[in-house]
C-alpha atoms as a PDB file:
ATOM      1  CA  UNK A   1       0.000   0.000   0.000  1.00  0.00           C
ATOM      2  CA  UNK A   2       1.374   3.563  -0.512  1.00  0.00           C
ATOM      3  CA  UNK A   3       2.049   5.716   1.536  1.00  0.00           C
ATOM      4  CA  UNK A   4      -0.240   8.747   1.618  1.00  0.00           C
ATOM      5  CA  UNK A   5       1.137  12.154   1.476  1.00  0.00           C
ATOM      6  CA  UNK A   6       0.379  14.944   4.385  1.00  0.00           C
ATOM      7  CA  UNK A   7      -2.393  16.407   2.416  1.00  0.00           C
ATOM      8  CA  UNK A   8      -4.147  13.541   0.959  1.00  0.00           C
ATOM      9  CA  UNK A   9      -7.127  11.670   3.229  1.00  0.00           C
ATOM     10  CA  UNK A  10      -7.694   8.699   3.965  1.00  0.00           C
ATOM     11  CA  UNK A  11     -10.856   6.886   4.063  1.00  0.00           C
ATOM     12  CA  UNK A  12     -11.200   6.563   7.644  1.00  0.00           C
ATOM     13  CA  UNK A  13     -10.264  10.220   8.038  1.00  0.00           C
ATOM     14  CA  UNK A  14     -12.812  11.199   4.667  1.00  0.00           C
ATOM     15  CA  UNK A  15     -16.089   9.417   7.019  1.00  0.00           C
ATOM     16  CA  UNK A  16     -15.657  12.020   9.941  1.00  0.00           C
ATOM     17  CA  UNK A  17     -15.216  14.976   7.514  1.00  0.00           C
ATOM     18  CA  UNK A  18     -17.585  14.323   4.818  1.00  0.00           C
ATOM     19  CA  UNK A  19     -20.655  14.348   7.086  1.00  0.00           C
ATOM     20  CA  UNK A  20     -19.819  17.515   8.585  1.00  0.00           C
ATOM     21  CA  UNK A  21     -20.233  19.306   5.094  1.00  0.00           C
ATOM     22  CA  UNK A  22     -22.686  21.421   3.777  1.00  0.00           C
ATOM     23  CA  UNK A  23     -25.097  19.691   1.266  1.00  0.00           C
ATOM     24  CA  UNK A  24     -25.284  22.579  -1.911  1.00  0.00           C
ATOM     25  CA  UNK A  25     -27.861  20.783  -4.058  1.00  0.00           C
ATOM     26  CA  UNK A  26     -27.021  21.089  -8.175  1.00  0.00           C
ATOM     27  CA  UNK A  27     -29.827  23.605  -9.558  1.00  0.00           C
ATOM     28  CA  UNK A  28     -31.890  21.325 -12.202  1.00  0.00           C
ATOM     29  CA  UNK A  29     -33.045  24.132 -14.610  1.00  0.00           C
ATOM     30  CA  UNK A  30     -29.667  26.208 -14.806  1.00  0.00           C
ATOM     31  CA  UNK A  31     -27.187  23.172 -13.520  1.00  0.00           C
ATOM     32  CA  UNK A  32     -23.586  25.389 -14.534  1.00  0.00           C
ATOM     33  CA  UNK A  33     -20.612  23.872 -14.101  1.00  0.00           C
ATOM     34  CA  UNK A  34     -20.006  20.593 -12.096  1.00  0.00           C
ATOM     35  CA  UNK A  35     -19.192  21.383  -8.583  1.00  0.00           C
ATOM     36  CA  UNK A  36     -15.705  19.608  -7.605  1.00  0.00           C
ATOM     37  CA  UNK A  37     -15.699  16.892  -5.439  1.00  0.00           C
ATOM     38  CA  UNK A  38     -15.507  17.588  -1.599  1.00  0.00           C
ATOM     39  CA  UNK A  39     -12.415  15.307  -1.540  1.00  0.00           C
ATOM     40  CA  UNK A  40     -10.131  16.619  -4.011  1.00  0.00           C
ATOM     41  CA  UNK A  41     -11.048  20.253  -2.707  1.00  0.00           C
ATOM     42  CA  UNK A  42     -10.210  19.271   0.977  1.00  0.00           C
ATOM     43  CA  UNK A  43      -6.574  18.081  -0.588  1.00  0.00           C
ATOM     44  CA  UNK A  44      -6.065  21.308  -2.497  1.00  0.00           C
ATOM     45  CA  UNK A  45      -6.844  23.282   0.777  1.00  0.00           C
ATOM     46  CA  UNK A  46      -4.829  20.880   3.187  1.00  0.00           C
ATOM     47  CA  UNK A  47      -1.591  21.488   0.111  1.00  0.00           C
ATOM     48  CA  UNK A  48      -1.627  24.901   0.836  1.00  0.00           C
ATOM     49  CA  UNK A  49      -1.499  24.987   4.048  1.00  0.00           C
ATOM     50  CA  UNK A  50       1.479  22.369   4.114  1.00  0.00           C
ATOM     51  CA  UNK A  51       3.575  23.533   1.609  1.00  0.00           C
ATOM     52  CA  UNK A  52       2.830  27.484   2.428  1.00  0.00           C
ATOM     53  CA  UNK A  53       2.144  28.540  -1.378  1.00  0.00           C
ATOM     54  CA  UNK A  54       0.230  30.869  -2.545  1.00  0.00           C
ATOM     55  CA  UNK A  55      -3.349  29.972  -3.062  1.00  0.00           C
ATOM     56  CA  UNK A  56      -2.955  30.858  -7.146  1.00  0.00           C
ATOM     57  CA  UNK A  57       0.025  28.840  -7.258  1.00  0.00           C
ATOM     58  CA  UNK A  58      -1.673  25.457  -6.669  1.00  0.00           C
ATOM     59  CA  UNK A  59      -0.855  22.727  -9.583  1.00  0.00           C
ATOM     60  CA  UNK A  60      -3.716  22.104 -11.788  1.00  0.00           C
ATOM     61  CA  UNK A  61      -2.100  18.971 -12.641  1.00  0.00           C
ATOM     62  CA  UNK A  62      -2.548  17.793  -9.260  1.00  0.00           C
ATOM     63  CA  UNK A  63      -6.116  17.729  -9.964  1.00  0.00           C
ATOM     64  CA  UNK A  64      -7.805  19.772  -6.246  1.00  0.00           C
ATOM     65  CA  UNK A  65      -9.093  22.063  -9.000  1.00  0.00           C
ATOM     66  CA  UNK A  66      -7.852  25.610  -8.724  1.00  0.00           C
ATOM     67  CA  UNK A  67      -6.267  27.642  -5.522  1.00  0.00           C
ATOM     68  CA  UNK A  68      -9.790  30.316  -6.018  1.00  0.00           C
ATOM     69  CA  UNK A  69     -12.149  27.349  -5.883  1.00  0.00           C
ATOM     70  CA  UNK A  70     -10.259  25.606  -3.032  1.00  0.00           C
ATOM     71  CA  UNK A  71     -10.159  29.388  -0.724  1.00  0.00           C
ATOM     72  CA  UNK A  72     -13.550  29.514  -1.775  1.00  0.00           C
ATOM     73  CA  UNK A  73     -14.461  26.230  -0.641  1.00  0.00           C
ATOM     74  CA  UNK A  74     -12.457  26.666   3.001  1.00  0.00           C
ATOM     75  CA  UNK A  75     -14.297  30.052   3.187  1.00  0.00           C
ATOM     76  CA  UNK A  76     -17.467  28.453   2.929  1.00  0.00           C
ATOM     77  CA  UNK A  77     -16.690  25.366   5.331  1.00  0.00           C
ATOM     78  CA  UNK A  78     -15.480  27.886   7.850  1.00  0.00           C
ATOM     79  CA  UNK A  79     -18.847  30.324   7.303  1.00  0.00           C
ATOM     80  CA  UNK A  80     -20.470  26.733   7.977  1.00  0.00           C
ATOM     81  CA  UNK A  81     -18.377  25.987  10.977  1.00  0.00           C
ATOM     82  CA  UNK A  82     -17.443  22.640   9.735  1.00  0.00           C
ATOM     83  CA  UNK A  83     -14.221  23.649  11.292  1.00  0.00           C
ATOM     84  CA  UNK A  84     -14.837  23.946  15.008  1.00  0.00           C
ATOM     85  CA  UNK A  85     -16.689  20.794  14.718  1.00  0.00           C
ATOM     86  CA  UNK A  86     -14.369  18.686  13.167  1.00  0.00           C
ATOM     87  CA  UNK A  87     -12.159  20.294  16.254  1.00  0.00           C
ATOM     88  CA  UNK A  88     -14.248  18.887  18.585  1.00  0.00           C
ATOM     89  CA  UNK A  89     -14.714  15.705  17.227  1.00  0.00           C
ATOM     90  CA  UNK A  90     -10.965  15.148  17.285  1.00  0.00           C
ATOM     91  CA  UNK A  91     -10.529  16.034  20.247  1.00  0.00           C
ATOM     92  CA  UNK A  92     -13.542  13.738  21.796  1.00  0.00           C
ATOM     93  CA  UNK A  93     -11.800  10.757  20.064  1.00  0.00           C
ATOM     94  CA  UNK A  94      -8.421  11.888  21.445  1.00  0.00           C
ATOM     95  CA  UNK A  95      -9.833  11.832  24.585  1.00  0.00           C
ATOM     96  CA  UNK A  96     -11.609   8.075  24.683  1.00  0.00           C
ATOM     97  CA  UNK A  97      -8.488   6.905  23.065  1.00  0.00           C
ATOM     98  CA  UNK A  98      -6.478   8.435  26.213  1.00  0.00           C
ATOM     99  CA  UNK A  99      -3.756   9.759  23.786  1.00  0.00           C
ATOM    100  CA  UNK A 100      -4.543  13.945  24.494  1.00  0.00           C
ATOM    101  CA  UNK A 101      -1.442  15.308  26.513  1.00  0.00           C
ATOM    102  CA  UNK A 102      -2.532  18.805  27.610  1.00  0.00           C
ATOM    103  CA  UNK A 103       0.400  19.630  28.945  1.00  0.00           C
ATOM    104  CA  UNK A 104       2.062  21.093  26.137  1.00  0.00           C
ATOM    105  CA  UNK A 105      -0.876  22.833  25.415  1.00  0.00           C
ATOM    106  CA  UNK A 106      -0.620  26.514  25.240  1.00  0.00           C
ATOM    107  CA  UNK A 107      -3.370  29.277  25.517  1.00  0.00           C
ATOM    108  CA  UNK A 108      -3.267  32.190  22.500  1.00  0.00           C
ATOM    109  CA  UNK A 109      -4.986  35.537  24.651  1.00  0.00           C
ATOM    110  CA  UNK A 110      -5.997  36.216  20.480  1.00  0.00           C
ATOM    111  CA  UNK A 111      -8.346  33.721  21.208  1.00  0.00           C
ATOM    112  CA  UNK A 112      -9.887  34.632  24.263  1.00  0.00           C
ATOM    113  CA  UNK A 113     -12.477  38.018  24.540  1.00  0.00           C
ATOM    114  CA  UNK A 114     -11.765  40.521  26.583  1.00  0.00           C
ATOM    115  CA  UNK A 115     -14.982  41.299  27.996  1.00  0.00           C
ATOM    116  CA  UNK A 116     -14.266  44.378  29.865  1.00  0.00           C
ATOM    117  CA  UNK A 117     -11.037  45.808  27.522  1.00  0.00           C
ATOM    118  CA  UNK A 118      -7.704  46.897  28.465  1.00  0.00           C
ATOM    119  CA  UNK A 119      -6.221  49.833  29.922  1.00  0.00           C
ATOM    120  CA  UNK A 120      -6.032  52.754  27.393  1.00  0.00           C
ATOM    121  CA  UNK A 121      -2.434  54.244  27.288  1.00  0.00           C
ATOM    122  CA  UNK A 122      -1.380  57.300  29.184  1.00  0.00           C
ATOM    123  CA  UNK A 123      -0.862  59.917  26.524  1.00  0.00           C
ATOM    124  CA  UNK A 124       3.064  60.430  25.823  1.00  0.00           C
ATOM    125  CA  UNK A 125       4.429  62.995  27.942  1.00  0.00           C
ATOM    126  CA  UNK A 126       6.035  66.277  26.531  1.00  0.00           C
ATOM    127  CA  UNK A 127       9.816  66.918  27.485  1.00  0.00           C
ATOM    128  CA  UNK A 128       9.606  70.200  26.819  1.00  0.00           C
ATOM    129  CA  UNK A 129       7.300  73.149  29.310  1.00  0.00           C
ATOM    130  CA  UNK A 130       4.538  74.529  27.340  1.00  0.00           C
ATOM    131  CA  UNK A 131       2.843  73.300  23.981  1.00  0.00           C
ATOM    132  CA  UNK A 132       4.920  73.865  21.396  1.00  0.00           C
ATOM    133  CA  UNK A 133       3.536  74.390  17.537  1.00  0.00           C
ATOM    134  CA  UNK A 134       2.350  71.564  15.024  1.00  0.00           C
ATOM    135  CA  UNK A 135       5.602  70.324  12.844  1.00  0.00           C
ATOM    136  CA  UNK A 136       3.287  68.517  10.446  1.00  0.00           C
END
């Protein structure tokens, strides 16, 4: 069996996502363009975000359609919050599997509200007595 690469999914992996997607049904009088598979966009998201490239920059030949359709489609999964879900779904199984070491973890204060605000800074202190005119 071969070995998969960092952004490719497995099966196993592809049965928690997939159900956590949003179903966008194919219009029948105006059908357009056949949406690209969940899958392959998934992979074109999860190779940009392991090799760092610019979203226009991704292959066509590797065949996750192109780096606009694969932002688009991670814009839309995280409007949908497939995201945070998926989080927590990992983490559960983590968890039952007794293989989550939180104490590594770290907290990021970006992530946490700051429900009453910070201090406001002092304003800067002339050296000089007196106001003194604009330079600008």
């Amino acid at each position: 069996m071969a070995k998969l690469k960092p952004w490719e999914v497995d099966d196993e992996l592809w049965a928690v996502i997939e159900p956590l997607l949003p179903r966008r049904p194919r219009r029948v009088r105006h059908p357009g363009r056949k949406r690209l598979d969940d899958r392959l966009a998934l992979q074109g998201i999860l190779f940009v975000l392991h090799t760092g490239i610019a979203w226009e920059h991704l292959p066509q030949e590797l065949g996750y359609g192109s780096g606009m359709t694969c932002w688009r489609r991670l814009d839309e999964w995280n409007r949908a919050g497939v995201w945070q879900r998926l989080h927590e779904i990992l983490l559960d199984r983590l968890r039952s599997a007794d293989v989550l070491d939180l104490s590594r973890a770290a907290v990021d204060s970006s992530q946490i509200r700051a429900l009453k605000g910070g201090r406001r800074p002092a304003r800067p202190r002339s050296i000089e007595d007196g106001p003194e005119a604009s330079t600008t």
